[in-house]
C-alpha atoms as a PDB file:
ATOM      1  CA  UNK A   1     139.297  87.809-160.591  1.00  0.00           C
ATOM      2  CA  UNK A   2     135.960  86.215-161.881  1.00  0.00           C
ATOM      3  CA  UNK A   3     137.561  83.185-161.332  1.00  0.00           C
ATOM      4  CA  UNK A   4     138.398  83.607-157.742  1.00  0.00           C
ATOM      5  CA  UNK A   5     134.669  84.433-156.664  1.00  0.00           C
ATOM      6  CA  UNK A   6     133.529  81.593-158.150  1.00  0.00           C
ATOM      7  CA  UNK A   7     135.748  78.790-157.135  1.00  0.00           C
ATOM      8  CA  UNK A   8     136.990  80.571-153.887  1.00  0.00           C
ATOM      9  CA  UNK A   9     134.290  83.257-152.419  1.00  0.00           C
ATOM     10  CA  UNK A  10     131.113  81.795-153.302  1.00  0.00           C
ATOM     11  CA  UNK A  11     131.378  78.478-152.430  1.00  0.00           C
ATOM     12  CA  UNK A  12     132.148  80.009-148.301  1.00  0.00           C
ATOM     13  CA  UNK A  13     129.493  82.323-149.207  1.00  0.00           C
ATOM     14  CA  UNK A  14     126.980  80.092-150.105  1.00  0.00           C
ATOM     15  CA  UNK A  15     127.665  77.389-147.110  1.00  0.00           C
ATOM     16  CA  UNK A  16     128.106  80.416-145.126  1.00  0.00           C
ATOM     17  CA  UNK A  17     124.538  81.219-145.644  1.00  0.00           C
ATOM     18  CA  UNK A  18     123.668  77.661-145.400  1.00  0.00           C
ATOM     19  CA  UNK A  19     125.080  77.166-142.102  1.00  0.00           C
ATOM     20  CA  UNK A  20     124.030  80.455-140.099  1.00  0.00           C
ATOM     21  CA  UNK A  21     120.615  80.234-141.978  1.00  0.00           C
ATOM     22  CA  UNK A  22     120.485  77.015-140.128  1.00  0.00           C
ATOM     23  CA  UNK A  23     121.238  78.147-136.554  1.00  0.00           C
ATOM     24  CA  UNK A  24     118.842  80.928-137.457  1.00  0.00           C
ATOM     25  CA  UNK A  25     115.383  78.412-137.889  1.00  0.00           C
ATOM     26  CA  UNK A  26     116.736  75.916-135.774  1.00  0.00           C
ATOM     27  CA  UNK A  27     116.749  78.650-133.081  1.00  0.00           C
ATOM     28  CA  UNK A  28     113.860  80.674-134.059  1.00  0.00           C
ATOM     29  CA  UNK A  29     111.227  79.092-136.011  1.00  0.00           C
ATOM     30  CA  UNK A  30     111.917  75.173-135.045  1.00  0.00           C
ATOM     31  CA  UNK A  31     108.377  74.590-135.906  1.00  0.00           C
ATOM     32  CA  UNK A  32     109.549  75.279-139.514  1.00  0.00           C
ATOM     33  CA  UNK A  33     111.809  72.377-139.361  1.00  0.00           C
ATOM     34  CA  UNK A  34     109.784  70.020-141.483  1.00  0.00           C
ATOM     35  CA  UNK A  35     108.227  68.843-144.412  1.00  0.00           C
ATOM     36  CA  UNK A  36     104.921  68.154-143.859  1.00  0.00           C
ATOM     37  CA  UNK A  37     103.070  65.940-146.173  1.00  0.00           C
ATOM     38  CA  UNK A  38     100.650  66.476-148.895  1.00  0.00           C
ATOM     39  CA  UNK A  39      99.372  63.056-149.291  1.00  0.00           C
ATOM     40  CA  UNK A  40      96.547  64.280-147.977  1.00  0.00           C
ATOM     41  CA  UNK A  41      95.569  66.334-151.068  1.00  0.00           C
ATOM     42  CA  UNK A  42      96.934  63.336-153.736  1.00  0.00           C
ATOM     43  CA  UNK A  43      98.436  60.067-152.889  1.00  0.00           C
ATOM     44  CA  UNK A  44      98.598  58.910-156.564  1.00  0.00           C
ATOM     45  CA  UNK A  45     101.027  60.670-158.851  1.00  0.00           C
ATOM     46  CA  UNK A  46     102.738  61.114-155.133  1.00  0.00           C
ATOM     47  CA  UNK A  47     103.258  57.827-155.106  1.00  0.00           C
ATOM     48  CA  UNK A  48     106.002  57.738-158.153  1.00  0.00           C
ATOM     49  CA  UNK A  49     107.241  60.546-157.782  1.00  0.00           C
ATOM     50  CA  UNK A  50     108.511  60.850-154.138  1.00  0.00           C
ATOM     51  CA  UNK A  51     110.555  57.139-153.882  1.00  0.00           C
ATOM     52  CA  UNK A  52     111.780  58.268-157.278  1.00  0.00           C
ATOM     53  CA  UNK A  53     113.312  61.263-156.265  1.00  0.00           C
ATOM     54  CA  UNK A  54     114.579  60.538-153.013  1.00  0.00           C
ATOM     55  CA  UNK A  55     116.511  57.152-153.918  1.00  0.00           C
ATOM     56  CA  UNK A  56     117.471  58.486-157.075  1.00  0.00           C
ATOM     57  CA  UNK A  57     118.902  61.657-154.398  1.00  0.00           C
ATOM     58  CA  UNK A  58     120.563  59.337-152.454  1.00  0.00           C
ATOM     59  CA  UNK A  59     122.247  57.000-154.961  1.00  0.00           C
ATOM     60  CA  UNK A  60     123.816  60.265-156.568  1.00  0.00           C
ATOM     61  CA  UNK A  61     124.850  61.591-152.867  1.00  0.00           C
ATOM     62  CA  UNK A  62     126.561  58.439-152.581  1.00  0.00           C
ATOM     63  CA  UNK A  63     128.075  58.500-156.307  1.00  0.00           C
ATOM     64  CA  UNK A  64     129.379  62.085-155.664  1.00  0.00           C
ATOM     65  CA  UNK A  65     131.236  60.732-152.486  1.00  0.00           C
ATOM     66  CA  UNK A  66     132.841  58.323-154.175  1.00  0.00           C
ATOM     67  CA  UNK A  67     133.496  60.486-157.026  1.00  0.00           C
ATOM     68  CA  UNK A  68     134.671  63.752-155.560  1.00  0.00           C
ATOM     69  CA  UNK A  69     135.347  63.032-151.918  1.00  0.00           C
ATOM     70  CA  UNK A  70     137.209  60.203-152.316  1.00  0.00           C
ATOM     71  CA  UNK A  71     140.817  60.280-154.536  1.00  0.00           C
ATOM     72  CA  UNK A  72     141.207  58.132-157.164  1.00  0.00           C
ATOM     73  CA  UNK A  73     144.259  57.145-155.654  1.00  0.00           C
ATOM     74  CA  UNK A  74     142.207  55.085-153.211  1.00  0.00           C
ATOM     75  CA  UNK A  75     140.682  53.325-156.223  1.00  0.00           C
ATOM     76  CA  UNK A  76     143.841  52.557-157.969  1.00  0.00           C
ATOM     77  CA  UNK A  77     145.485  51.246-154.819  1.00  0.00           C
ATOM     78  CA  UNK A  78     142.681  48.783-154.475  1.00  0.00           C
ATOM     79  CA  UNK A  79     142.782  47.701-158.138  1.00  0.00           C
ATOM     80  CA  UNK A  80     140.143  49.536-159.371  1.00  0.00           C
ATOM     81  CA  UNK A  81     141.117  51.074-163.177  1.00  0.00           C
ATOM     82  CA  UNK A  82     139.970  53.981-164.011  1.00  0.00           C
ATOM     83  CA  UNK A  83     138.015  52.441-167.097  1.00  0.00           C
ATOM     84  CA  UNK A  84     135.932  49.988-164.887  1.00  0.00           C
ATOM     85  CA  UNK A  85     135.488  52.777-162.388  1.00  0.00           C
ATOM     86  CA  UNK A  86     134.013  55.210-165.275  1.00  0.00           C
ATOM     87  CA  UNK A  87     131.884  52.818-166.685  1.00  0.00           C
ATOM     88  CA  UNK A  88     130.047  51.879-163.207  1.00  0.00           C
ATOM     89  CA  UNK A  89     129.807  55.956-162.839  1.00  0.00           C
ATOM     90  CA  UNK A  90     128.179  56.535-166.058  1.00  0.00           C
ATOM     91  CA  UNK A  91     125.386  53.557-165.849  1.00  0.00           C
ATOM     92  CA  UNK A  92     125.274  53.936-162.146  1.00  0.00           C
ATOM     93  CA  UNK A  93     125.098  57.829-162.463  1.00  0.00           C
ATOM     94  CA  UNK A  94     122.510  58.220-165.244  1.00  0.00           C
ATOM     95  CA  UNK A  95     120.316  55.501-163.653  1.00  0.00           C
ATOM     96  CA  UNK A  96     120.140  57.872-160.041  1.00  0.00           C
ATOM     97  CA  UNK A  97     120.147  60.925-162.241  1.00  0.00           C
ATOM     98  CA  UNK A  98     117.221  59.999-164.246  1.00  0.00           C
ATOM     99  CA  UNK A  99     115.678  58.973-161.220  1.00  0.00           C
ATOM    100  CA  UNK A 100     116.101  62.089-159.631  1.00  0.00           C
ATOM    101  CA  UNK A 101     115.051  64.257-162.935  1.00  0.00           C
ATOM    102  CA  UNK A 102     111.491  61.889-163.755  1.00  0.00           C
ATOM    103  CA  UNK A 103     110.589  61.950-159.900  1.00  0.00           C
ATOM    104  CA  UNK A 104     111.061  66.053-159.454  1.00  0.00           C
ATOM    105  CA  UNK A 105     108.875  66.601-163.234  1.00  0.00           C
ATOM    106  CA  UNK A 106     106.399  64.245-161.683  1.00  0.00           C
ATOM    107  CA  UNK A 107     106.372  65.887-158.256  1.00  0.00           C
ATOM    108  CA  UNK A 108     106.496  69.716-160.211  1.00  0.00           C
ATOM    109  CA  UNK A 109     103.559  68.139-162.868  1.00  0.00           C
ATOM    110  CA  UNK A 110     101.425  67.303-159.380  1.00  0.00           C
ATOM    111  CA  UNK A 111     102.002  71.169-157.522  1.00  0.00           C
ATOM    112  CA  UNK A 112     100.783  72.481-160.650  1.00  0.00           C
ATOM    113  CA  UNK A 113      97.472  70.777-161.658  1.00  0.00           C
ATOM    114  CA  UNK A 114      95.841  69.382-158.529  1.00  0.00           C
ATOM    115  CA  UNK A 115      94.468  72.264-156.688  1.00  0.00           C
ATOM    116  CA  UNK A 116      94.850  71.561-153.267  1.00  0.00           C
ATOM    117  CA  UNK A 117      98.451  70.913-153.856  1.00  0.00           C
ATOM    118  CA  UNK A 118      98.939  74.159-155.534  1.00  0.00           C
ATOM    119  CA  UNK A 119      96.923  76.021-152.978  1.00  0.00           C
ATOM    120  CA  UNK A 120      99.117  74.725-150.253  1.00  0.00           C
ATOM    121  CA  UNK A 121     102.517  75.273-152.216  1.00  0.00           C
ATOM    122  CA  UNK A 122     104.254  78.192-151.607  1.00  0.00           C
ATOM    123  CA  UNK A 123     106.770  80.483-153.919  1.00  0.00           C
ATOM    124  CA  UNK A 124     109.677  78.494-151.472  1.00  0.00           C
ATOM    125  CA  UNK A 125     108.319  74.803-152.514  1.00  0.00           C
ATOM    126  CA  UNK A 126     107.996  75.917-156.469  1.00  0.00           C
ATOM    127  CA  UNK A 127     111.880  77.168-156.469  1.00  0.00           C
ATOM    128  CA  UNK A 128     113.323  74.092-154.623  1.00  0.00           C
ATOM    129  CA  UNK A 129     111.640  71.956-156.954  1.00  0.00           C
ATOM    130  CA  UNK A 130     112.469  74.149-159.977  1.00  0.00           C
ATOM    131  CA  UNK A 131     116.370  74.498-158.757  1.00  0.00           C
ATOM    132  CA  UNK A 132     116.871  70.984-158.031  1.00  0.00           C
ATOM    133  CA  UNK A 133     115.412  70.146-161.338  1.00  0.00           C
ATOM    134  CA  UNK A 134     117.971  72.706-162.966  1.00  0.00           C
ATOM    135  CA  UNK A 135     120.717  70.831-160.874  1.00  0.00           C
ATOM    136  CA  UNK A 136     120.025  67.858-161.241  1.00  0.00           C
ATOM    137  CA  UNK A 137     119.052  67.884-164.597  1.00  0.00           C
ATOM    138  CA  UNK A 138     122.108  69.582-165.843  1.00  0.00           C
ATOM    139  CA  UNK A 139     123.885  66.626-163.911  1.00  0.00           C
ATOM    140  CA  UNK A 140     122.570  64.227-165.756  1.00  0.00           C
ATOM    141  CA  UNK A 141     123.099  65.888-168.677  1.00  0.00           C
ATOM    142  CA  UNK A 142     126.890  65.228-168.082  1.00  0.00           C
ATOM    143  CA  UNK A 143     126.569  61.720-167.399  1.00  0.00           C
ATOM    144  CA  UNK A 144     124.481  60.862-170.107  1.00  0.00           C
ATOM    145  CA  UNK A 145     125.706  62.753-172.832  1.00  0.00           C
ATOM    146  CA  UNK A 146     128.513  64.571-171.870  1.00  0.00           C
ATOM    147  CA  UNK A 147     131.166  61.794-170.021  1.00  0.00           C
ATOM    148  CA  UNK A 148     131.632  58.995-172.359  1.00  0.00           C
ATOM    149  CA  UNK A 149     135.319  58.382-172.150  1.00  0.00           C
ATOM    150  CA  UNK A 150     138.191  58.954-168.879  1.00  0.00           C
ATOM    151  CA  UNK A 151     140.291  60.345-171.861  1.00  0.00           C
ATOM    152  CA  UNK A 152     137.584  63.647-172.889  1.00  0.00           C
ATOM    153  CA  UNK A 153     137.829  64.673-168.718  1.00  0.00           C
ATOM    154  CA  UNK A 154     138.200  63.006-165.486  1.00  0.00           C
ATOM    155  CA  UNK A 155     136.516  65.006-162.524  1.00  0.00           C
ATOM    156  CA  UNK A 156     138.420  63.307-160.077  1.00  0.00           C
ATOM    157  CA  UNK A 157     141.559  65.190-161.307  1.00  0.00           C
ATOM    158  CA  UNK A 158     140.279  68.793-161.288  1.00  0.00           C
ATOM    159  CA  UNK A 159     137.077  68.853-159.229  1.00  0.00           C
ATOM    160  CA  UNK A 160     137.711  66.399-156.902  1.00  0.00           C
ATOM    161  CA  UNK A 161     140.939  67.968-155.798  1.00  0.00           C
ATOM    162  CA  UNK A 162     139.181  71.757-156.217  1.00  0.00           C
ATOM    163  CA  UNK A 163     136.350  70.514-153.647  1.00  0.00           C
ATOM    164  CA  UNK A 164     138.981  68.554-151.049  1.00  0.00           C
ATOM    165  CA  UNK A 165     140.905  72.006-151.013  1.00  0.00           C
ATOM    166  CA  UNK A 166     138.117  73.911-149.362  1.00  0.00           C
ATOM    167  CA  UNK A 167     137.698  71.781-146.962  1.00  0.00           C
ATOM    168  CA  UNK A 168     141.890  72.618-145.672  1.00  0.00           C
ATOM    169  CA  UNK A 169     140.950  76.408-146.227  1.00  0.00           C
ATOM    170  CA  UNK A 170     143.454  76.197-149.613  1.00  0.00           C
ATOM    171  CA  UNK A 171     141.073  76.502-152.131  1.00  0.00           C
ATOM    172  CA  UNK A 172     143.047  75.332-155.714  1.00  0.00           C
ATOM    173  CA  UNK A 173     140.932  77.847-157.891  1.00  0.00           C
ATOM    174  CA  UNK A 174     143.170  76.719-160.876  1.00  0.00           C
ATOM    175  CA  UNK A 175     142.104  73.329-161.113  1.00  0.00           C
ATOM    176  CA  UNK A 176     138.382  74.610-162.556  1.00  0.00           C
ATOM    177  CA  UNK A 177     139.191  77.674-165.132  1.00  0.00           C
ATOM    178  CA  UNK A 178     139.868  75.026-167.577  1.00  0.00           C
ATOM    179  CA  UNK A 179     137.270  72.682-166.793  1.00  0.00           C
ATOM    180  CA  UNK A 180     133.857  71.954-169.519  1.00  0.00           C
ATOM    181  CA  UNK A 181     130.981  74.800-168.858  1.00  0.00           C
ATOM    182  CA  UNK A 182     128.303  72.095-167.776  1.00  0.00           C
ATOM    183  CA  UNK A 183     130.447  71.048-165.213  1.00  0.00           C
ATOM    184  CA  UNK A 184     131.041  74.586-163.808  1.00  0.00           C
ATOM    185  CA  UNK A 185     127.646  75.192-164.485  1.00  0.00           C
ATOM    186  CA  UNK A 186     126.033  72.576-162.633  1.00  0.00           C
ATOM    187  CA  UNK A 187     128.993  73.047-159.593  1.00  0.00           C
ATOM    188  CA  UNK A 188     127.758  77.045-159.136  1.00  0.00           C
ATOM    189  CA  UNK A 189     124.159  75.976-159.667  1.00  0.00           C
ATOM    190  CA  UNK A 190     124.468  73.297-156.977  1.00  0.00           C
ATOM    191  CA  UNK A 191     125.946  75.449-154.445  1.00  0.00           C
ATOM    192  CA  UNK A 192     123.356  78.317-155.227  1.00  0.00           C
ATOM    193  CA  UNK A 193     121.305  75.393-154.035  1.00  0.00           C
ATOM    194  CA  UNK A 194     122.432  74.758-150.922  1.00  0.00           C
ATOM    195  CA  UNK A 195     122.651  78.415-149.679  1.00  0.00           C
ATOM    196  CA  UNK A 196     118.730  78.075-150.256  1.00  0.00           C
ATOM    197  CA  UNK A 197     118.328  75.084-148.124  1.00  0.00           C
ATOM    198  CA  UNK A 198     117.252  77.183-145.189  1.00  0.00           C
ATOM    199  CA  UNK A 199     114.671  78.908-146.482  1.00  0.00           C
ATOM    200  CA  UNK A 200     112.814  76.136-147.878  1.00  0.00           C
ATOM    201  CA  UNK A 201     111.345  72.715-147.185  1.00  0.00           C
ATOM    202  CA  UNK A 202     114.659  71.176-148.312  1.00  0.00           C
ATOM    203  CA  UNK A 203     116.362  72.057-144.551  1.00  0.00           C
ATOM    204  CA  UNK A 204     114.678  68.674-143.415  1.00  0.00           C
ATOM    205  CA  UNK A 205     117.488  66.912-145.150  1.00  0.00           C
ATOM    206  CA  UNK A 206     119.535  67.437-142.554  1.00  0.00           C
ATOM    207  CA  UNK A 207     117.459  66.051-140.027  1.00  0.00           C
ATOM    208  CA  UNK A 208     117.903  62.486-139.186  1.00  0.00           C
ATOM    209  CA  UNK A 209     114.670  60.421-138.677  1.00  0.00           C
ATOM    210  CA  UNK A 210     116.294  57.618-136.107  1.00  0.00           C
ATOM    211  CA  UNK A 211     113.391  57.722-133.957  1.00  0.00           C
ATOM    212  CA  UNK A 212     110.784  57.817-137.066  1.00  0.00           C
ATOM    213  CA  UNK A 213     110.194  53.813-137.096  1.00  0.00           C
ATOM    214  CA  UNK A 214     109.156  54.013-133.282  1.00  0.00           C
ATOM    215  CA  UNK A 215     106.629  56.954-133.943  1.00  0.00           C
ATOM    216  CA  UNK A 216     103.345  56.380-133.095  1.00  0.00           C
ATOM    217  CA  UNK A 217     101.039  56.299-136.401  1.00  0.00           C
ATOM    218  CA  UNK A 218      99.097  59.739-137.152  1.00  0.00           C
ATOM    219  CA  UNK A 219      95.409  59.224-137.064  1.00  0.00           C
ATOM    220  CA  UNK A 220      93.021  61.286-139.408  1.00  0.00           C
ATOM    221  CA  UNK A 221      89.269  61.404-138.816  1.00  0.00           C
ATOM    222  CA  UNK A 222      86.675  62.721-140.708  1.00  0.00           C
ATOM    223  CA  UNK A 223      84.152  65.224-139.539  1.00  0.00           C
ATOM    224  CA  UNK A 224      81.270  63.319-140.546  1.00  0.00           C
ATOM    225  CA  UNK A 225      82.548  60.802-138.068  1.00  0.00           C
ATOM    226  CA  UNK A 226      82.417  63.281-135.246  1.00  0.00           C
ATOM    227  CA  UNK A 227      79.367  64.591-136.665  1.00  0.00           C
ATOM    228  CA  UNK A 228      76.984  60.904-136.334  1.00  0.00           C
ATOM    229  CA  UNK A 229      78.324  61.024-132.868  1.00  0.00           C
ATOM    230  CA  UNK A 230      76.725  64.419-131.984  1.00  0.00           C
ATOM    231  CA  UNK A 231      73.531  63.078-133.382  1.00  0.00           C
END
């Protein structure tokens, strides 16, 4: 039974949430829909930190495509071998993980010391950081240490599969009860994640910028500025 709710139940549960709690703020509190910037408060350590994370986010996006989304079967039938395949997933994987991991510390590391960052962070900023680290970090965990060889366990044969059957409403269950505990723990932990999305600053992810290069610049003025003038 345990096994169903976690490989069937919670994963509808948890986009469930993800998806009405969308339609909820993008209904109701619109205004919400952002992630307004702190740069403001430090520009130095956010400097690092930011490109790190969110390039080192979007290289392992793309690697979990490829990895789960797409069957191996495409990769064999181009001549891809499983062997060259694994090793571009385990240097390409650790280098986007370890992106991902120094860039959230560094990011954490800044809400916590510099007060005006800290002042302005709320309980919902501290957790998204916190539970991406835990996701990500447990991710690259795997790659790192954990996936060496095809031969000690191929995702693509028991999670891939598992995650393409929820998408047909035929969730194969079976496929993860005999799958390594980091792996199950960092699939539950990841879609724990998600169902947070909309209650944090991590729903701007799925808002697409297209008209962002065409904005006009923001202007910030001092108030001494303003002040000389009254004078």
């Amino acid at each position: 039974m345990s096994e169903i709710f976690w490989w069937v139940i919670f994963p509808y549960l948890t986009v469930a949430i993800m998806i009405f709690g969308l339609l909820y703020r993008f209904a109701f509190r619109q205004l919400t829909w952002a992630a307004p910037s702190t740069e403001f408060f430090e520009k130095k350590w956010l400097r690092f930190g930011s490109p790190l994370f969110h390039w080192g986010i979007i290289f392992a996006f793309i690697g979990h495509v490829m990895g789960i989304v797409i069957p191996m079967e495409f990769y064999r039938a181009l001549g891809i071998s499983d062997h060259l395949y694994h090793i571009g997933a385990v240097y390409g994987g650790s280098l986007a993980g370890i992106m991902v991991v120094v860039g959230l510390v560094i990011l954490l590391i800044r809400k916590m010391v510099f007060d005006p960052v800290r002042v302005h962070a709320t309980f919902a900023d501290f957790f998204s950081v916190i539970a991406l680290l835990i996701v990500s970090g447990v991710g690259t965990y795997m790659t790192v240490f954990g996936n060496y060889t095809p031969a000690e366990f191929d995702y693509r044969a028991s999670i891939g599969p598992w995650f393409r059957s929820l998408f047909i409403l035929d969730p194969k269950y079976q496929l993860m009860t005999a799958i390594p505990f980091v792996f199950k723990l960092h699939t539950i932990t990841a879609f724990g994640l998600f169902a947070s999305i909309p209650f944090t600053r991590l729903v701007h992810f799925y808002s697409l910028p297209v008209t962002y290069v065409n904005r006009a610049p923001q202007q910030y003025r001092s108030r001494s500025q303003y002040k000389k003038k009254s004078v």
